[in-house]
C-alpha atoms as a PDB file:
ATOM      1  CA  UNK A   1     -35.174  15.743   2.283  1.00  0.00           C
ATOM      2  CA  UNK A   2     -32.999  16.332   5.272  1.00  0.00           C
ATOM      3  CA  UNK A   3     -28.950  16.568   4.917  1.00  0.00           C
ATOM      4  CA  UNK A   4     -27.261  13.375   4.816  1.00  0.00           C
ATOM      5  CA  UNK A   5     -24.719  14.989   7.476  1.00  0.00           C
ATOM      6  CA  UNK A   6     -26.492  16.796  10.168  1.00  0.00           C
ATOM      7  CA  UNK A   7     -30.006  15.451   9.801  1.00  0.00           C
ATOM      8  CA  UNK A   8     -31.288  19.244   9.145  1.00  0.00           C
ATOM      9  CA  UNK A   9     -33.667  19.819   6.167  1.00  0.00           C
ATOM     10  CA  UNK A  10     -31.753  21.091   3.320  1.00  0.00           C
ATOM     11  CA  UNK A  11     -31.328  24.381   1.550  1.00  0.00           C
ATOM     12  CA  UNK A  12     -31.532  24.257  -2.503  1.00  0.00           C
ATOM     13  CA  UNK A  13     -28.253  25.801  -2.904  1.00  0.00           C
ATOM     14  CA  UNK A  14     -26.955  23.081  -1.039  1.00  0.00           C
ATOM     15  CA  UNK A  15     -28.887  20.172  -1.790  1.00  0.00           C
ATOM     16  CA  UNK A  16     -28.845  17.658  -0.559  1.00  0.00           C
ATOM     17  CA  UNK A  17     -27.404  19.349   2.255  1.00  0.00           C
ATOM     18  CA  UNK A  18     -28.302  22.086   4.631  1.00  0.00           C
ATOM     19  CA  UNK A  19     -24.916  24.446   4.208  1.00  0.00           C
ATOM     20  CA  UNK A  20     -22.002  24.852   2.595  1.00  0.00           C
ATOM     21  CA  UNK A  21     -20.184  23.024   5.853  1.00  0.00           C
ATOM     22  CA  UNK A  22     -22.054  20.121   5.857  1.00  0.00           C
ATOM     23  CA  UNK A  23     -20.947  19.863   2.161  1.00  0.00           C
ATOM     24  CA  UNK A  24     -17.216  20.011   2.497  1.00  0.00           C
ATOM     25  CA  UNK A  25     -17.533  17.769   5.062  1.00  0.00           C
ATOM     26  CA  UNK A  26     -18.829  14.791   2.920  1.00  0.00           C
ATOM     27  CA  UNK A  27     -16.164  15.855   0.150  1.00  0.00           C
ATOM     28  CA  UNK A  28     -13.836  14.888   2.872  1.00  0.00           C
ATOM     29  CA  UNK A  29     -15.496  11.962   3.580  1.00  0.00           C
ATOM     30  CA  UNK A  30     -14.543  11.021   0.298  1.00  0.00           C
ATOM     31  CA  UNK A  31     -11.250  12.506  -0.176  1.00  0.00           C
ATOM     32  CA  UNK A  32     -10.429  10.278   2.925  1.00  0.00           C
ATOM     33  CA  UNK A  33     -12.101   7.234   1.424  1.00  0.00           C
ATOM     34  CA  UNK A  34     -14.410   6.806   4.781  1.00  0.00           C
ATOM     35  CA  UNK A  35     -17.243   5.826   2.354  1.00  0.00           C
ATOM     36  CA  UNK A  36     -15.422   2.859   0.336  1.00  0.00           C
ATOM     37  CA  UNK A  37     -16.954  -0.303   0.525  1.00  0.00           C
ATOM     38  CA  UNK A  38     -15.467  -3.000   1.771  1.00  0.00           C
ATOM     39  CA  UNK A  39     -13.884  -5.650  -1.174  1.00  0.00           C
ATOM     40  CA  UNK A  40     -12.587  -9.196  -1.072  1.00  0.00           C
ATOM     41  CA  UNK A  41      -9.767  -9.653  -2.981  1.00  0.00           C
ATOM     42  CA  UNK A  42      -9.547 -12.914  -5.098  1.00  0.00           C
ATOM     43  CA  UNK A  43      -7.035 -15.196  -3.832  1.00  0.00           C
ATOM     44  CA  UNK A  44      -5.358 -14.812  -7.888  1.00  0.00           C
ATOM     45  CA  UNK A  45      -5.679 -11.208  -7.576  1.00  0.00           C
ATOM     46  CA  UNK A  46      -1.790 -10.840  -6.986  1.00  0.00           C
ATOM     47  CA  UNK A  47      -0.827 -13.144  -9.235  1.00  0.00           C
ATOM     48  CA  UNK A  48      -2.741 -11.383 -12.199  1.00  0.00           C
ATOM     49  CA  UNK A  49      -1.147  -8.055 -11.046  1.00  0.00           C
ATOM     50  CA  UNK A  50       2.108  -9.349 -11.243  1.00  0.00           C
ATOM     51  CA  UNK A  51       1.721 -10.176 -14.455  1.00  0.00           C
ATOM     52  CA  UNK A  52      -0.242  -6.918 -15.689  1.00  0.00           C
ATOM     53  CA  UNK A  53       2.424  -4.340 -17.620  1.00  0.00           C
ATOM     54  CA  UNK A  54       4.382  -1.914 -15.191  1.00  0.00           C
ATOM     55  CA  UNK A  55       3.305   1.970 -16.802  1.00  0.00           C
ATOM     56  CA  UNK A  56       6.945   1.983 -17.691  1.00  0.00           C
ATOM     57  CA  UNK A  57       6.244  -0.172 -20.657  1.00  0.00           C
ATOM     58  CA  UNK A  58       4.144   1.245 -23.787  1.00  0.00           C
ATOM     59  CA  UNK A  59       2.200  -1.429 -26.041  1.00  0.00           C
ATOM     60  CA  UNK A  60       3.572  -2.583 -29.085  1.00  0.00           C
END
């Protein structure tokens, strides 16, 4: 298997990447959200949120 960032074969400490680099560098891949796929939004989607509870306001 060869790391998903660098293309180098991995280490098992590491897996599936090669170092502890390569590693932090897809967790900020994700912390950045540079892998989240693409959506399309319903056309109702803001009316439904609009009408969704605010987190102010508890359930009877």
């Amino acid at each position: 298997m060869s790391c998903p960032i660098c293309q180098r074969a991995a280490v098992p400490d590491y897996r599936p990447f090669c170092s502890r680099r390569c590693a932090d560098i897809d967790l900020g891949n994700w912390l950045k959200g540079s892998y989240a796929l693409p959506a399309d939004t319903p056309e109702d989607f803001e009316n439904n949120k609009e009408d969704a509870p605010s987190p102010e306001q508890k359930p009877h």
